[in-house]
Protein backbone atom coordinates (compact mmCIF):
# COMPACT_ATOMS: atom_id res chain seq x y z
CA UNK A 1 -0.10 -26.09 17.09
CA UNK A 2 -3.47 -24.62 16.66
CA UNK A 3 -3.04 -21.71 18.86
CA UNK A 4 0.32 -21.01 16.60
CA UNK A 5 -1.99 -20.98 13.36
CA UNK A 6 -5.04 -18.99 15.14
CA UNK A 7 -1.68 -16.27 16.00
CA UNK A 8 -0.94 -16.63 12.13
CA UNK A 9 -4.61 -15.87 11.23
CA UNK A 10 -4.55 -13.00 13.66
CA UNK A 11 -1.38 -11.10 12.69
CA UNK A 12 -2.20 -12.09 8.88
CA UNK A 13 -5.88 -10.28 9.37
CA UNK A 14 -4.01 -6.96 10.97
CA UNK A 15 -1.62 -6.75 8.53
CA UNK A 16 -4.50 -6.98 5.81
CA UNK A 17 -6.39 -4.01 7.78
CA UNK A 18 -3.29 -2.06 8.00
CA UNK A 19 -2.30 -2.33 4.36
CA UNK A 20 -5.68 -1.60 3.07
CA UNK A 21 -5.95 1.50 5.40
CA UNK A 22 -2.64 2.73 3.89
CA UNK A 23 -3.41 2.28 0.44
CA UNK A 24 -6.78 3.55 0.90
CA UNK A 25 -5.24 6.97 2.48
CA UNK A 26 -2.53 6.94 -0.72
CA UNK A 27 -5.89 7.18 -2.99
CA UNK A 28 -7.29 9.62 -1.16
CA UNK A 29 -4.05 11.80 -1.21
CA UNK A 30 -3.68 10.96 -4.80
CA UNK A 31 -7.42 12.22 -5.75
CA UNK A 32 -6.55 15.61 -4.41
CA UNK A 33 -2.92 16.03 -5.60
CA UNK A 34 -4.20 14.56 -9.43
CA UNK A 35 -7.06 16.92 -8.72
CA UNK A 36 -5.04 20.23 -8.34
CA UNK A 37 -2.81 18.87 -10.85
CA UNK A 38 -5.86 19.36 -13.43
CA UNK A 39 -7.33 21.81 -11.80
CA UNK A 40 -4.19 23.89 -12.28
CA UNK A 41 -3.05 25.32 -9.43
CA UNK A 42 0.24 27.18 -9.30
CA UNK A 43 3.45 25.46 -7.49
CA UNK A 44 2.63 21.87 -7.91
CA UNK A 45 5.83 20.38 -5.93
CA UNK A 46 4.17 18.62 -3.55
CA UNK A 47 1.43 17.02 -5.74
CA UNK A 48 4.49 15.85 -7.89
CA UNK A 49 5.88 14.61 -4.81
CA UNK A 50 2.84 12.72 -3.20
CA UNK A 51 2.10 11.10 -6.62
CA UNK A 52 5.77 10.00 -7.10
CA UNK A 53 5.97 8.46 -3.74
CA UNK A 54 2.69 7.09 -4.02
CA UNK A 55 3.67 5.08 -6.77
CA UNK A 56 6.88 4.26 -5.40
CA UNK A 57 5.03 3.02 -1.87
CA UNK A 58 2.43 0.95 -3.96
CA UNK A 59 5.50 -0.68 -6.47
CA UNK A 60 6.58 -1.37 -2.89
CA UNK A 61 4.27 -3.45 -1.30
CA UNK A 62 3.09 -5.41 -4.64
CA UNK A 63 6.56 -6.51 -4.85
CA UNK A 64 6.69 -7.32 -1.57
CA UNK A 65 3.59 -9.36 -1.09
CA UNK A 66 4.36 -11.22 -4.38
CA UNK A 67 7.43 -11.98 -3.39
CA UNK A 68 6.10 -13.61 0.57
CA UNK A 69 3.41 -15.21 -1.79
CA UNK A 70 6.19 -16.70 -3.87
CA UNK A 71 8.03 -17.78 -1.09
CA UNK A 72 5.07 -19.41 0.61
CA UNK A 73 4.09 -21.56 -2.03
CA UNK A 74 7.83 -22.35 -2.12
CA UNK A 75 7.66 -23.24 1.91
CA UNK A 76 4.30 -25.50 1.30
């Protein structure tokens, strides 16, 4: 039983990594598309694009992880 949980804590603590790495790269991709979005540059399709599916990823995993949160406290 307590090797299952120290699994649980491992996979829980990669998962964390991973989704902070990903939403830490969205930001950064953000901060330059929002930046030649001010800036001005000509064609801005892609900027458009990376900020649209940026917030579309992040809507994404809040509702996810509030929804496993939800269910946890359910499980408990």
């Amino acid at each position: 039983m307590k090797n299952l949980q120290n699994s649980r804590k491992g996979r829980d603590r990669i998962k964390t990594i991973v989704l902070t790495a990903i939403v830490l790269i969205l930001l950064a991709l953000d901060w330059a598309a929002l930046h030649d979005i001010f800036k001005g540059e000509p064609n801005l399709y892609l900027e458009y694009a990376v900020v649209v599916f940026s917030i579309i990823l992040i809507s994404a995993v809040i509702f996810i992880t509030l929804k496993r949160k939800k269910r946890r406290v359910n499980i408990t």
